[in-house]
N, C-alpha and C. Protein backbone atom coordinates (compact mmCIF):
# COMPACT_ATOMS: atom_id res chain seq x y z
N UNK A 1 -38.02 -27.13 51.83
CA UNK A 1 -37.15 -27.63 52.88
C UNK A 1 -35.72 -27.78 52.39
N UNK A 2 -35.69 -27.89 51.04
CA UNK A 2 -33.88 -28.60 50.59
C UNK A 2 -33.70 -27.16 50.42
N UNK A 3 -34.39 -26.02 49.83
CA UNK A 3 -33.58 -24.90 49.98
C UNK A 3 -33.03 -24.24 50.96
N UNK A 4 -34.09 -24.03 52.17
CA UNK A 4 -34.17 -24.24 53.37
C UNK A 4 -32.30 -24.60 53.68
N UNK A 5 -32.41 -25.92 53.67
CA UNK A 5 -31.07 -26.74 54.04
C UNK A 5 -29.85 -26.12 53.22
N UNK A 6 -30.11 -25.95 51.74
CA UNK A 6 -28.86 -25.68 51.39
C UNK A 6 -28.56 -23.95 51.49
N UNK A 7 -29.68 -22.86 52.01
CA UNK A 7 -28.93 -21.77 52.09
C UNK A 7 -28.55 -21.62 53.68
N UNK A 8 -28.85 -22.60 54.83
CA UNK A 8 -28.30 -22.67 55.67
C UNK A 8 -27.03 -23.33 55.64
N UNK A 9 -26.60 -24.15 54.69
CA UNK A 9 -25.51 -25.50 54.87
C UNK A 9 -24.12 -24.44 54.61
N UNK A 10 -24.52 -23.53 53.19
CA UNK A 10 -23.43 -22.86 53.12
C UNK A 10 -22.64 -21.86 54.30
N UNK A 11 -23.61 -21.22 54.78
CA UNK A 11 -22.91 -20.31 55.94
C UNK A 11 -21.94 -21.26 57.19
N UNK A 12 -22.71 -22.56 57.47
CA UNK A 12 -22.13 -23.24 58.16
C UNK A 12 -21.09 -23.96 57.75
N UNK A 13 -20.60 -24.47 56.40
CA UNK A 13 -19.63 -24.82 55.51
C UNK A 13 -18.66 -23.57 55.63
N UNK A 14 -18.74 -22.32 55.49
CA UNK A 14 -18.01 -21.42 56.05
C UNK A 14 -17.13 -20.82 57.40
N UNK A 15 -18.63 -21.28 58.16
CA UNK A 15 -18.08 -21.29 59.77
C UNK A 15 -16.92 -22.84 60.12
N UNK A 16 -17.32 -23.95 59.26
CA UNK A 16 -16.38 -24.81 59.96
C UNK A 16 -15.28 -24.71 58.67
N UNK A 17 -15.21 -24.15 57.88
CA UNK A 17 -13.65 -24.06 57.11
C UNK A 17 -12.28 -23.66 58.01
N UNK A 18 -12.78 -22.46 58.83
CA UNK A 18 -11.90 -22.04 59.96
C UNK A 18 -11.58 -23.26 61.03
N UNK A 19 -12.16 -24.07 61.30
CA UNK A 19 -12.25 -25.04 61.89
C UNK A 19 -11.92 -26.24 62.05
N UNK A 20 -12.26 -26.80 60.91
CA UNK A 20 -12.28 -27.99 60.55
C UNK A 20 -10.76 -28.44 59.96
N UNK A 21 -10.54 -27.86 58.70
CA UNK A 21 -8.68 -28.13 58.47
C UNK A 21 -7.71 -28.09 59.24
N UNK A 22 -7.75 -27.23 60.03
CA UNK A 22 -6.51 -26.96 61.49
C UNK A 22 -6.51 -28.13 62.08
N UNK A 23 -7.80 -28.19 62.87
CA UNK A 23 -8.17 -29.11 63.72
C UNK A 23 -7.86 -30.45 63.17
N UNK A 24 -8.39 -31.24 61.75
CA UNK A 24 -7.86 -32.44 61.60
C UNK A 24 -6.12 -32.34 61.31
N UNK A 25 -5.62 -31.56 60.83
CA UNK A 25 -4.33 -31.54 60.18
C UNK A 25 -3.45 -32.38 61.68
N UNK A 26 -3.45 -31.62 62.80
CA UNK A 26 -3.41 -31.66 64.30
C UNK A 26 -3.93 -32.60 64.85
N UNK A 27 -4.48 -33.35 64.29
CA UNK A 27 -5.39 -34.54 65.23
C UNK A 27 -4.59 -35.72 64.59
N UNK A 28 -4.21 -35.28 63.16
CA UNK A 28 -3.88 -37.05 62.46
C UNK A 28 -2.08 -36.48 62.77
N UNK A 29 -1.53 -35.66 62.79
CA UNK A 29 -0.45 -35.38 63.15
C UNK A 29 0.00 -36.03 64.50
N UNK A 30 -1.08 -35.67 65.96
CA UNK A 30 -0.84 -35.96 67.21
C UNK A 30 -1.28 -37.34 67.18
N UNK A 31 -2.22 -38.15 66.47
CA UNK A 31 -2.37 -39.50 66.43
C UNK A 31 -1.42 -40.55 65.67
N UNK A 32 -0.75 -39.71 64.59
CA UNK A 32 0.26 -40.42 64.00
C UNK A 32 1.30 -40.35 64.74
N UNK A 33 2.14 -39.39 65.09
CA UNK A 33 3.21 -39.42 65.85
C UNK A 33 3.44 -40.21 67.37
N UNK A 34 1.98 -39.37 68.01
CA UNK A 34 1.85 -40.15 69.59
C UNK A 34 1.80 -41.64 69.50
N UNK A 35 0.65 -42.47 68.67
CA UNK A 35 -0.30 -43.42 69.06
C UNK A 35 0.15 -44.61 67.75
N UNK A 36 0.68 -43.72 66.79
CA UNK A 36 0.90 -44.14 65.64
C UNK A 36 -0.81 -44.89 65.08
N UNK A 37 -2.27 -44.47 65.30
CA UNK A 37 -3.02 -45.22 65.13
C UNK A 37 -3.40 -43.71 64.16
N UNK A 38 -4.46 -44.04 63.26
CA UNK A 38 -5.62 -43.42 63.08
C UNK A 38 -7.05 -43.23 63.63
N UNK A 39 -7.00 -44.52 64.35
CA UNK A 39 -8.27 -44.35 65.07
C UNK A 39 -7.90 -43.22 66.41
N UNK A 40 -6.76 -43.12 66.82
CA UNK A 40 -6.08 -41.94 67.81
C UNK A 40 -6.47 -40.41 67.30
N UNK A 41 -6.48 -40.81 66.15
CA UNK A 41 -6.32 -39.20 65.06
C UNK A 41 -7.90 -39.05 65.57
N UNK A 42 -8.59 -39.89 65.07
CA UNK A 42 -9.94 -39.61 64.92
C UNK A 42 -10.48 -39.12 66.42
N UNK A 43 -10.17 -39.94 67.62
CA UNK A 43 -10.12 -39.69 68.53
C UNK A 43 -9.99 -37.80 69.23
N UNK A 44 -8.33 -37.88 68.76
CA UNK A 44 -8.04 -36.60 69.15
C UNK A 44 -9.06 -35.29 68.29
N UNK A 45 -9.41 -35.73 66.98
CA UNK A 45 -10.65 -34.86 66.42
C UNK A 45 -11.81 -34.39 67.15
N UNK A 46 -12.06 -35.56 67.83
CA UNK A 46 -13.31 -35.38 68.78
C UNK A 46 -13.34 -34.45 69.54
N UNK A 47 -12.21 -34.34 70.30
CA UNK A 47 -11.74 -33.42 71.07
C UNK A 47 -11.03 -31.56 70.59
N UNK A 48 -9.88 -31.92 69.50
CA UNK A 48 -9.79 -30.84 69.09
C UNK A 48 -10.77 -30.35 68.55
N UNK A 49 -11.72 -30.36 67.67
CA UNK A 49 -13.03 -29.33 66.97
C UNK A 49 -13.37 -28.73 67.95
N UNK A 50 -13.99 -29.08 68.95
CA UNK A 50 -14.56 -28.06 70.15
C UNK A 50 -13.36 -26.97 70.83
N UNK A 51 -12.30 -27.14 71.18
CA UNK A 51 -11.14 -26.96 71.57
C UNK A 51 -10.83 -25.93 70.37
N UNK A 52 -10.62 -26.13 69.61
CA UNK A 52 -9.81 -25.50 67.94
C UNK A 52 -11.76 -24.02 68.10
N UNK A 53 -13.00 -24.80 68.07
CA UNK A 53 -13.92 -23.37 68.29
C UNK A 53 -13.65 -22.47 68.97
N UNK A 54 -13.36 -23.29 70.27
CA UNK A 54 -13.39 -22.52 71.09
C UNK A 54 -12.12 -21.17 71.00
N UNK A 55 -11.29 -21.15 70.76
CA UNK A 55 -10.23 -20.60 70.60
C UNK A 55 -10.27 -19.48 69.04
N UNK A 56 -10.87 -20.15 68.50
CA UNK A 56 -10.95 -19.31 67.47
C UNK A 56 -11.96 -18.32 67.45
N UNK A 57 -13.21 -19.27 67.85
CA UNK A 57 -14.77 -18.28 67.56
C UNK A 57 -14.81 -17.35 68.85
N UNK A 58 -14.26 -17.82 70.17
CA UNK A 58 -14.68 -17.64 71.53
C UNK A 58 -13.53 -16.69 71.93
N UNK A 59 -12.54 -16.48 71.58
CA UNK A 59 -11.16 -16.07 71.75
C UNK A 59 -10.86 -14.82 71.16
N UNK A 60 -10.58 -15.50 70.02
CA UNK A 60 -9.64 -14.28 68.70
C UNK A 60 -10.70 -13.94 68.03
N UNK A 61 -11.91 -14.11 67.54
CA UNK A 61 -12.90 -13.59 66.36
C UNK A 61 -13.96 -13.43 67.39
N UNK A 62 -13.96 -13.18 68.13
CA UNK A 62 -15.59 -12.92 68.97
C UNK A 62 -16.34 -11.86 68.36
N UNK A 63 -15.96 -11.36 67.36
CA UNK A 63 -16.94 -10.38 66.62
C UNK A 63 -18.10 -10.94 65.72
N UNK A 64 -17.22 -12.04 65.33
CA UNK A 64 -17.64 -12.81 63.94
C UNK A 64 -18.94 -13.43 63.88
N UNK A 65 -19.31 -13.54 65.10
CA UNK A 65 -20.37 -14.36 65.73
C UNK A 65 -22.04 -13.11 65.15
N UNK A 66 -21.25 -12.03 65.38
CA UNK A 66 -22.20 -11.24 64.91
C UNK A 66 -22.94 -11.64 63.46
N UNK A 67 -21.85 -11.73 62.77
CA UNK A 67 -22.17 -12.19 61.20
C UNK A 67 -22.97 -13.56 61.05
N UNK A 68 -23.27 -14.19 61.80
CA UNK A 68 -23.89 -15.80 61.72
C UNK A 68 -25.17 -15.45 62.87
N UNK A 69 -25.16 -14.52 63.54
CA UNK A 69 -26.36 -14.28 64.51
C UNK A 69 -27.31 -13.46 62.71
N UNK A 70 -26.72 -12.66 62.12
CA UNK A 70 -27.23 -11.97 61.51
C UNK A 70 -28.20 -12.94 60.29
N UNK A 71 -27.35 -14.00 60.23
CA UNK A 71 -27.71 -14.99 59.08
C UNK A 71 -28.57 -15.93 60.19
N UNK A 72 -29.37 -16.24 61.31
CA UNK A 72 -30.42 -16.92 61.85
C UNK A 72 -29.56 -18.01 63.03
N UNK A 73 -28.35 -17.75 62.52
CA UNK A 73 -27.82 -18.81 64.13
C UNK A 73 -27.07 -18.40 64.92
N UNK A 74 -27.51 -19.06 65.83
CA UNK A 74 -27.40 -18.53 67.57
C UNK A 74 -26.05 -19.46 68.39
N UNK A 75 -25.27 -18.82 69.05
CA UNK A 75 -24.37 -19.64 69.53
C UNK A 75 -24.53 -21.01 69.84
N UNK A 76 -25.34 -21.06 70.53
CA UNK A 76 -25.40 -22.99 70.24
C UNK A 76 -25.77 -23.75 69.29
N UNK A 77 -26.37 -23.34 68.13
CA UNK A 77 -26.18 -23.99 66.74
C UNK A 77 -24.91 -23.77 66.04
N UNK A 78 -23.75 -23.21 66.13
CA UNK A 78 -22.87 -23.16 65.71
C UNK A 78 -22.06 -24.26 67.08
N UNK A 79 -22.25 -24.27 68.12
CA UNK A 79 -21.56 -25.00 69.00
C UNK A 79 -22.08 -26.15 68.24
N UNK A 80 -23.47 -26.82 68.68
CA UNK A 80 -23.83 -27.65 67.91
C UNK A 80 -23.19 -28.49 66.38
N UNK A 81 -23.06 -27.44 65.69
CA UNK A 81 -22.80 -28.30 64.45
C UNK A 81 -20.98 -28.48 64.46
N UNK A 82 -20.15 -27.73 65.28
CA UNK A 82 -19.15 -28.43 65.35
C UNK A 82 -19.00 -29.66 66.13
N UNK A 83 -19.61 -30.04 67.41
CA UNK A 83 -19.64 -31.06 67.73
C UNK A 83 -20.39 -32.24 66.50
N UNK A 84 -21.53 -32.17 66.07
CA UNK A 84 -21.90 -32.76 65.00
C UNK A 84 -20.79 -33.54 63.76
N UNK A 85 -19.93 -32.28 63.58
CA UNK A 85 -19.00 -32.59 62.82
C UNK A 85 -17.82 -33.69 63.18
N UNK A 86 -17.59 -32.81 63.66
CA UNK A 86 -16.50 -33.86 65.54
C UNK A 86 -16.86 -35.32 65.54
N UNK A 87 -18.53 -35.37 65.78
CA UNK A 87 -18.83 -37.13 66.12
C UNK A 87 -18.73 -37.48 64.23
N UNK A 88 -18.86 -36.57 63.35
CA UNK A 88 -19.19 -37.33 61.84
C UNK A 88 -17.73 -38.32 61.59
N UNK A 89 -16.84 -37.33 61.75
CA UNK A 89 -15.35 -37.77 61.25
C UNK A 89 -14.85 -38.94 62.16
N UNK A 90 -15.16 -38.52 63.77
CA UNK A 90 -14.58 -39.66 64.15
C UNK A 90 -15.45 -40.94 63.80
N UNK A 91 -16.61 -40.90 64.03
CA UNK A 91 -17.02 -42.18 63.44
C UNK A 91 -16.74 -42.81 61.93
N UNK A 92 -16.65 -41.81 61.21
CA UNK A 92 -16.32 -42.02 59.84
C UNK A 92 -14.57 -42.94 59.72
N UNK A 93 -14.18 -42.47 60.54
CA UNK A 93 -12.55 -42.68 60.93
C UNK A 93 -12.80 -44.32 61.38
N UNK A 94 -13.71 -44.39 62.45
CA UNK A 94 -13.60 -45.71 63.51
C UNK A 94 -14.40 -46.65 62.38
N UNK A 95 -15.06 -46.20 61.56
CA UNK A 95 -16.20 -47.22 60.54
C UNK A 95 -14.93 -47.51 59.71
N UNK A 96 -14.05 -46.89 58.83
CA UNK A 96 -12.95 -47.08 58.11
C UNK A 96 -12.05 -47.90 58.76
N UNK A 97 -11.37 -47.90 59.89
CA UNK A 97 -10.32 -48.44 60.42
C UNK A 97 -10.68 -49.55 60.70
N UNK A 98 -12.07 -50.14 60.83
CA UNK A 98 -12.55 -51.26 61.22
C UNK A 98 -13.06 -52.17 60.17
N UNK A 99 -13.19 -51.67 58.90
CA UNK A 99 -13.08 -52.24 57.70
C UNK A 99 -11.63 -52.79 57.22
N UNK A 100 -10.86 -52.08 58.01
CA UNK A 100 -9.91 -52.89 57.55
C UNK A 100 -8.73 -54.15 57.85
């Protein structure tokens, strides 16, 4: 099962590299400037990851999808684990900000 997990984790660690940096860089940018909060940042994360997929995977790389169908996942497990990601950070964000 843990191998299982970790030769799936990598392909998906790949799929959200495209993803994931843009999208927060842009979220704590539009939450710092707009809201001046972090919990805003985290917020706007929620929202950009799906938004930032969509545009990238759904848009400009619609080929790419081929390459991750080939490796066992199917468009909604890749939808899936960016939202996944999306709820990790912002909660990770709202658990932090509230510690302090």
């Amino acid at each position: 099962m843990i191998k299982k997990l970790l030769s799936s984790g990598r392909p998906l660690w790949f799929f959200q590299k495209r993803i994931a940096p843009p999208a927060l860089v842009l979220s704590v940018l539009l939450g710092l400037l707009l809201f001046k909060s972090y919990w805003a940042a985290g917020l706007i994360f929620l929202i950009m990851g799906p938004i930032w997929h969509y545009f990238i995977y759904e848009v400009r790389y619609k080929q790419e999808y081929y390459f991750y169908f080939n490796l066992g996942f199917t468009r909604l497990s890749l939808w899936v684990s960016t939202l996944i990601l999306s709820v990790i950070v912002f909660l990770t964000i709202s658990i932090i900000m509230s510690l302090i």
